[in-house]
Protein backbone atom coordinates (compact mmCIF):
# COMPACT_ATOMS: atom_id res chain seq x y z
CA UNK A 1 107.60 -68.77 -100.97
CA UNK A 2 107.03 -70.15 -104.34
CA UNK A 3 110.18 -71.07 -106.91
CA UNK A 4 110.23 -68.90 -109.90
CA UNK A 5 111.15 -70.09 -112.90
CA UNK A 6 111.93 -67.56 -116.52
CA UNK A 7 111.38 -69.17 -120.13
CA UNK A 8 112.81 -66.34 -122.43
CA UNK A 9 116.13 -64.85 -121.17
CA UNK A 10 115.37 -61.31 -123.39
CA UNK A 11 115.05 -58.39 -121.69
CA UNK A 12 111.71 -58.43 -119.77
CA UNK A 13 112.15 -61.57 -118.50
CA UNK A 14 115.89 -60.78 -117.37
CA UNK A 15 114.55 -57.12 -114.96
CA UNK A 16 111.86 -59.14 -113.72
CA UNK A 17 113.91 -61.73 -112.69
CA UNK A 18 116.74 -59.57 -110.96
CA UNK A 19 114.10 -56.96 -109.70
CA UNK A 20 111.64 -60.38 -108.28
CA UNK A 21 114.85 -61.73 -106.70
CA UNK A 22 116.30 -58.55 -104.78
CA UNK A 23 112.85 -58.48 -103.33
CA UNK A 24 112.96 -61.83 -102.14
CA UNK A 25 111.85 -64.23 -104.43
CA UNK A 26 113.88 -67.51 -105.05
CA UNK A 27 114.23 -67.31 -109.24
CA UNK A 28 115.80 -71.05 -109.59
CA UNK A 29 115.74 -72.01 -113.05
CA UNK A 30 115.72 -70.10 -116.45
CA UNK A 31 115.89 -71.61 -120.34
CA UNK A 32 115.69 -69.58 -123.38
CA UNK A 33 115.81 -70.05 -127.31
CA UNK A 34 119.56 -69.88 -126.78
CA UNK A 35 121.32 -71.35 -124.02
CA UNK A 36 124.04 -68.63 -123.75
CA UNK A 37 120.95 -66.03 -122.54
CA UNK A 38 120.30 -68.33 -119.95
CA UNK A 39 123.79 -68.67 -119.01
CA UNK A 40 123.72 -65.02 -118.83
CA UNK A 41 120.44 -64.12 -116.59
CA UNK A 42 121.59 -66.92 -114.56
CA UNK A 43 124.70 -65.54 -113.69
CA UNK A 44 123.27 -62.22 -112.43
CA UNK A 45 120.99 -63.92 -109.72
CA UNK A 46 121.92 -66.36 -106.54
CA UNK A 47 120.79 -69.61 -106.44
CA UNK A 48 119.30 -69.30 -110.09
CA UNK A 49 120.55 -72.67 -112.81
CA UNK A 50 120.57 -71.81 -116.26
CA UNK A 51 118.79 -75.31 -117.60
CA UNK A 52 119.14 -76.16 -121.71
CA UNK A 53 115.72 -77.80 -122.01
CA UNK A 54 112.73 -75.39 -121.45
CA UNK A 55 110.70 -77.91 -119.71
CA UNK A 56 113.18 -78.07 -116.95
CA UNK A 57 112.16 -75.00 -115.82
CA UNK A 58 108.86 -76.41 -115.62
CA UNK A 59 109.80 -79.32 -113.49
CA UNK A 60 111.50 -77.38 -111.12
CA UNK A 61 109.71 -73.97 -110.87
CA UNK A 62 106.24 -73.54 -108.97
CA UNK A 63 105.53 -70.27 -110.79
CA UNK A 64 106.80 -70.60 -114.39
CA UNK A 65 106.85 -66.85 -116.03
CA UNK A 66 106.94 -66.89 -119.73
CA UNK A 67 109.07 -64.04 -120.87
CA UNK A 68 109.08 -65.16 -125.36
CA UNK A 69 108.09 -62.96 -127.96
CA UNK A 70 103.87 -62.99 -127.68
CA UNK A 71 103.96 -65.15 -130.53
CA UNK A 72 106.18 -67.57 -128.98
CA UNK A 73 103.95 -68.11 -126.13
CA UNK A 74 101.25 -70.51 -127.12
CA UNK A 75 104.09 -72.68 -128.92
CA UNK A 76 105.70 -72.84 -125.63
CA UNK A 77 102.76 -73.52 -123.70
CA UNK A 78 101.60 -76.11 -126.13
CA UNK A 79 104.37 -78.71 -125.86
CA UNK A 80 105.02 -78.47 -122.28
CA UNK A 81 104.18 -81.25 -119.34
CA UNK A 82 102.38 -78.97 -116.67
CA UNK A 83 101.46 -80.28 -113.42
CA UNK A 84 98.27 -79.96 -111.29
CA UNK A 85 98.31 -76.65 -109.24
CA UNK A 86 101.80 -75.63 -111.12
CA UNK A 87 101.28 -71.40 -111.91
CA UNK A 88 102.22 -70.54 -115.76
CA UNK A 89 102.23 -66.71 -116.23
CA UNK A 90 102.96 -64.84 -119.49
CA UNK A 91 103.70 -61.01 -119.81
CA UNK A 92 102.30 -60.19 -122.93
CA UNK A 93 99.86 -56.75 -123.07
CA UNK A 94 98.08 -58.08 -125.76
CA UNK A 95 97.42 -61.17 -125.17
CA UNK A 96 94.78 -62.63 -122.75
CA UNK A 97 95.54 -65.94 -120.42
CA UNK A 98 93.30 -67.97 -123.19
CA UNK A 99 96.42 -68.57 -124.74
CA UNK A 100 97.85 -70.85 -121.86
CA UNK A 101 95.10 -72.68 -122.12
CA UNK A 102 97.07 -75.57 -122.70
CA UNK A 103 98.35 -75.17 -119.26
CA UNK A 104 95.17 -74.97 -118.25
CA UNK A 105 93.58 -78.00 -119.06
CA UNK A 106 96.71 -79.56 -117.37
CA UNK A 107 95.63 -78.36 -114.06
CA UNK A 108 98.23 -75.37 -114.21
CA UNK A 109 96.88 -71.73 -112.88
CA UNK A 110 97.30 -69.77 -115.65
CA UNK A 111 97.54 -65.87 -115.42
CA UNK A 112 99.01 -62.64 -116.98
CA UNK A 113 101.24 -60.09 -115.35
CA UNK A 114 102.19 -57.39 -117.75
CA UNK A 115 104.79 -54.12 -116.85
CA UNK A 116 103.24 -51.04 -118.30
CA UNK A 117 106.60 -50.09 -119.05
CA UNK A 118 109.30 -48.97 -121.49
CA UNK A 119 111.98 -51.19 -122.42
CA UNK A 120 114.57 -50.41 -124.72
CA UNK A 121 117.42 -52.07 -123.20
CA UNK A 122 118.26 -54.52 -120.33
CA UNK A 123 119.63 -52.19 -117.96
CA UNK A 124 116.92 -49.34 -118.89
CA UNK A 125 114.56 -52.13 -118.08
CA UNK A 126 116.14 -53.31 -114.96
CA UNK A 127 115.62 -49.19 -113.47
CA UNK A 128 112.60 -48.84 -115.31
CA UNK A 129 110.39 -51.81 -113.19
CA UNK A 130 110.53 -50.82 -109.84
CA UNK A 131 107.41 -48.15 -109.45
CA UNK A 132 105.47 -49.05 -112.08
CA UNK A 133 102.20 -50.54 -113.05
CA UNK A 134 100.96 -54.10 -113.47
CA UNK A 135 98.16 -55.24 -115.53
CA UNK A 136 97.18 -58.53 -113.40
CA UNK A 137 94.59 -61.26 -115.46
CA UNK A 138 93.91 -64.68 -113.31
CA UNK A 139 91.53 -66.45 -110.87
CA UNK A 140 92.36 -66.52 -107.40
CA UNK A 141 95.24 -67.59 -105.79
CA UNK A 142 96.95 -66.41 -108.24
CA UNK A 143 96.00 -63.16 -108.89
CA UNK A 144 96.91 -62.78 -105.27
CA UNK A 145 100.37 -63.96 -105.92
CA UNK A 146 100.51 -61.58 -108.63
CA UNK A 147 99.33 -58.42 -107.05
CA UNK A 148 101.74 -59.39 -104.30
CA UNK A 149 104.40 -59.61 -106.47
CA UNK A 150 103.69 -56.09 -108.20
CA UNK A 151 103.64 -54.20 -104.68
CA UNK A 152 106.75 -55.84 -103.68
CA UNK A 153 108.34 -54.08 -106.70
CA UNK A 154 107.06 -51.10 -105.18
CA UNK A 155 104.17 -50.74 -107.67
CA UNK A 156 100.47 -50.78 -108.65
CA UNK A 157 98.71 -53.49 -110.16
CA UNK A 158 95.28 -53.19 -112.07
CA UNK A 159 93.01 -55.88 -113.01
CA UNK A 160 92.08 -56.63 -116.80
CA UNK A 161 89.85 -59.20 -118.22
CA UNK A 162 90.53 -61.06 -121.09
CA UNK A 163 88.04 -58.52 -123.44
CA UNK A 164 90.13 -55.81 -122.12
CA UNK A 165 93.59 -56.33 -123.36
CA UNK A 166 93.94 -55.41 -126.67
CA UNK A 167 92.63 -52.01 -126.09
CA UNK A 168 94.67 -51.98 -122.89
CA UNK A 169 98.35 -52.72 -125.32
CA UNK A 170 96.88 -50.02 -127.95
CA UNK A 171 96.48 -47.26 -125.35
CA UNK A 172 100.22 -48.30 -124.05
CA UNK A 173 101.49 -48.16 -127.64
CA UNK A 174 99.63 -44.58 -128.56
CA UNK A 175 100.97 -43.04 -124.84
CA UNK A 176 105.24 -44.96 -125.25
CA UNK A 177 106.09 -45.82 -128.79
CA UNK A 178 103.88 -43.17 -130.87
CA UNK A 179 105.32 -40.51 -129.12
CA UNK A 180 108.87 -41.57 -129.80
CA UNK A 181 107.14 -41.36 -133.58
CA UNK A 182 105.67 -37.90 -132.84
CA UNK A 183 109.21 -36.22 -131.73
CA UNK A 184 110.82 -37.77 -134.77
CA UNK A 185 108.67 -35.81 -136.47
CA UNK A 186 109.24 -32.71 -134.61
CA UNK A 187 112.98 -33.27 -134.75
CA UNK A 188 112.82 -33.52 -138.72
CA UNK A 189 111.06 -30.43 -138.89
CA UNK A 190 114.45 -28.89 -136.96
CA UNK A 191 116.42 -30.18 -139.79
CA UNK A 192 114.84 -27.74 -142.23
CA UNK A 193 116.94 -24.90 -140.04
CA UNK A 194 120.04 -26.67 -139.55
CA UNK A 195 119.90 -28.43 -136.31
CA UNK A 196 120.68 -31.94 -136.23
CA UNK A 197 118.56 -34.26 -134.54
CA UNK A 198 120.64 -35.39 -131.79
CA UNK A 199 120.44 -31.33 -130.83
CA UNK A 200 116.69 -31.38 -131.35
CA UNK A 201 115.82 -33.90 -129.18
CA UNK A 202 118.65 -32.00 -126.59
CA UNK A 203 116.15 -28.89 -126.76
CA UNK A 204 112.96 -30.82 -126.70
CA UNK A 205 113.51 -32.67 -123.75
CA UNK A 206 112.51 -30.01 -121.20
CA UNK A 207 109.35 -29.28 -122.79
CA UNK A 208 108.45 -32.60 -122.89
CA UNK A 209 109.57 -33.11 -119.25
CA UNK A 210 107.45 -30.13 -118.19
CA UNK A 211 104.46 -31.24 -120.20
CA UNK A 212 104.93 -34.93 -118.72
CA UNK A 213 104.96 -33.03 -114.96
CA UNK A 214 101.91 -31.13 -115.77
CA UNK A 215 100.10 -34.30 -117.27
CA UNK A 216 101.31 -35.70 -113.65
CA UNK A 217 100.51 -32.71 -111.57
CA UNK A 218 97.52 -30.99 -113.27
CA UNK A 219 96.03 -33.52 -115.66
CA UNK A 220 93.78 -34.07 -118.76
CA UNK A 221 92.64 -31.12 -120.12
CA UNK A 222 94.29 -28.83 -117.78
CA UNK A 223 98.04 -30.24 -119.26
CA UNK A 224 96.82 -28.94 -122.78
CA UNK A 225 98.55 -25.24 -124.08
CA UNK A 226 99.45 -24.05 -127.23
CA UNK A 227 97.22 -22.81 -129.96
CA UNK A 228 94.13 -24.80 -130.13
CA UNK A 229 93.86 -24.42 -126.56
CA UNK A 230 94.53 -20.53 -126.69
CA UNK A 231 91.95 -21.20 -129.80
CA UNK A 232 94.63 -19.07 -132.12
CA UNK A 233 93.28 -20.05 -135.53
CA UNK A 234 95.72 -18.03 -137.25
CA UNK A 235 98.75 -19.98 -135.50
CA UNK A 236 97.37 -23.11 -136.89
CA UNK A 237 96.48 -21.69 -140.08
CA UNK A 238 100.59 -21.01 -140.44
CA UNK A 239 101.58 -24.22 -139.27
CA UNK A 240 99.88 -25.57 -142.20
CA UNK A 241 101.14 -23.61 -144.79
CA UNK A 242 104.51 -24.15 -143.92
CA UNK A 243 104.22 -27.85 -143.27
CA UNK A 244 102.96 -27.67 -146.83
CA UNK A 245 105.94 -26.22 -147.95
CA UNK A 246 108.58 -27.96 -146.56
CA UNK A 247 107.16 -31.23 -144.80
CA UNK A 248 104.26 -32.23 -146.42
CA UNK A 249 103.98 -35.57 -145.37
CA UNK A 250 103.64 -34.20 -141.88
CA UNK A 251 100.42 -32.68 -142.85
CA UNK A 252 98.20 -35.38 -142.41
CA UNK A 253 99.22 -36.12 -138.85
CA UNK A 254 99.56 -32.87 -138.09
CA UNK A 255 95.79 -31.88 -138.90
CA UNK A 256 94.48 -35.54 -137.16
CA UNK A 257 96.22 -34.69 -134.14
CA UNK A 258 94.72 -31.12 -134.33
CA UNK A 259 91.04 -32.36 -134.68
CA UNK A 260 91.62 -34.26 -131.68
CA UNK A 261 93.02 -31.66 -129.72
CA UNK A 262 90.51 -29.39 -130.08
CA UNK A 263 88.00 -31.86 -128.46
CA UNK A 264 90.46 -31.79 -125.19
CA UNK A 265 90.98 -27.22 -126.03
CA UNK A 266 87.08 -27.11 -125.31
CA UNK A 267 87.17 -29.31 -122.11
CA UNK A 268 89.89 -27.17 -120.61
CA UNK A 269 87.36 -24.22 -121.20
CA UNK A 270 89.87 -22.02 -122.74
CA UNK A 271 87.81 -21.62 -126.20
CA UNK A 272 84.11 -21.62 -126.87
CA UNK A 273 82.12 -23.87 -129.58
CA UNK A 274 82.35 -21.32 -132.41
CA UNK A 275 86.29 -21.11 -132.09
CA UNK A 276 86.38 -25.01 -131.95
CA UNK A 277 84.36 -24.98 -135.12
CA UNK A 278 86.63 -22.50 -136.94
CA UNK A 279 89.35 -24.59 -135.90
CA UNK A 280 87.99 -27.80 -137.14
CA UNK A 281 86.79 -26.03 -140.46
CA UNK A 282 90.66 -25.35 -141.28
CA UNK A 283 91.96 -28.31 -139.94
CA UNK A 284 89.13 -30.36 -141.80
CA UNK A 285 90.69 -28.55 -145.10
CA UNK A 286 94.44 -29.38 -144.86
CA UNK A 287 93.06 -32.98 -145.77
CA UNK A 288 91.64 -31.77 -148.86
């Protein structure tokens, strides 16, 4: 089995080197912008040195993952000595394998293995990996490896090109980090009545757990309730006046989201075209 080697110590780069070593893999070497982080990841895995120069993870590792900040990574990539048949991998969602290209020309295989995951924290990371997906970019043998390495952690793997990556990251960010956004805003609203937010997002949670299970279990539209799908125009029309009142700054998202949603209210079946055009009519207005 190949060595593994980490550059970046942060927190992907630390759950994918535990997780990739309980399943097996030998993770030898890591190096990071700070020695003490690779002191650290070191320490939780057998056999793995924590080296103070990052090209001694490249002399030592077969499969080199690089585990910076996406910026970081063609700076890395740049002023490293790769060798012929050597594997350089980054995890960025964004970012395609044309920026190891520097690898490349060396003779490296160059590929991209990104978790479509959450990470917030190293241990939330570390039980977050293990079941999820992984977007896979490289040429063969690698993307082998790679796909191997994704059902080892007991999860799915999809193939992207390099055209498809940025849309690939945007849809990740709109599904994880704008809906942390979106229940901010929902637990602000709850502050108008009192509630504090920590007690908000307490009562929230099982409606967003149930609407997560019926995204799961039922899917897109079928997952969609509420007022737009019942088509209850004077609902919405209430919404809006007290957003108005007492959060208008919410307005704007408020009536985007709802022009959206009524595309997905008409798919379900639950409302015909004329109800989806008096909806769209008084959500079109709250912009004015």
């Amino acid at each position: 089995m190949l060595d593994v080697g980490f550059i970046g110590a942060g927190t992907v780069g630390t759950a994918l080197a535990i997780r990739l070593s309980a399943r097996g893999y030998p993770v030898v070497a890591a190096a990071s912008r700070t020695y003490a982080s690779a002191v650290k990841l070191a320490r939780s895995i057998p056999g793995c040195q924590a080296l103070t120069s990052l090209q001694g993870v490249a002399d030592v590792a077969d499969l080199v993952f690089i585990t910076t900040p996406d910026d970081a990574i063609g700076q890395v990539v740049g002023r490293m000595r790769w060798r012929q048949g050597q594997s350089v991998v980054h995890c960025s969602g964004a970012d395609s394998t044309e920026v190891l290209e520097p690898a490349r020309v060396l003779g490296a295989r160059v590929g991209a293995f990104h978790p479509l995951q959450t990470f917030a924290g190293v241990q939330q990371a570390i039980d977050n990996l293990t079941g999820s997906t992984f977007a896979v970019e490289a040429e063969e043998p690698l993307r082998s490896t790679l796909k191997g390495m994704a059902e080892a952690l007991e999860g799915h793997w999809i193939e992207l090109k390099a055209n498809d990556k940025v849309l690939y990251h945007a849809s990740a960010v709109i599904a994880c980090n704008y809906l942390v956004t979106l229940v901010k805003l929902a637990t602000d609203l709850w502050q108008n009545f009192g509630v504090p937010r920590e007690e908000a997002v307490k009562s929230l949670m099982p409606l967003l757990q149930g609407t997560l299970n019926n995204l799961e279990t039922i899917g897109i539209p079928d997952a969609l309730t509420g007022p737009i799908a019942r088509g209850d125009v004077g609902t919405v029309r209430k919404h809006l006046d007290a957003l108005d009142q007492s959060a208008p700054s919410v307005v704007t998202t408020y009536r985007e989201l709802g022009l959206q949603t009524v595309a997905v209210a008409l798919a379900k079946g639950k409302i015909d075209e004329a109800r989806a055009k008096e909806m769209r009519t008084l959500l079109d207005q709250a912009r004015k």
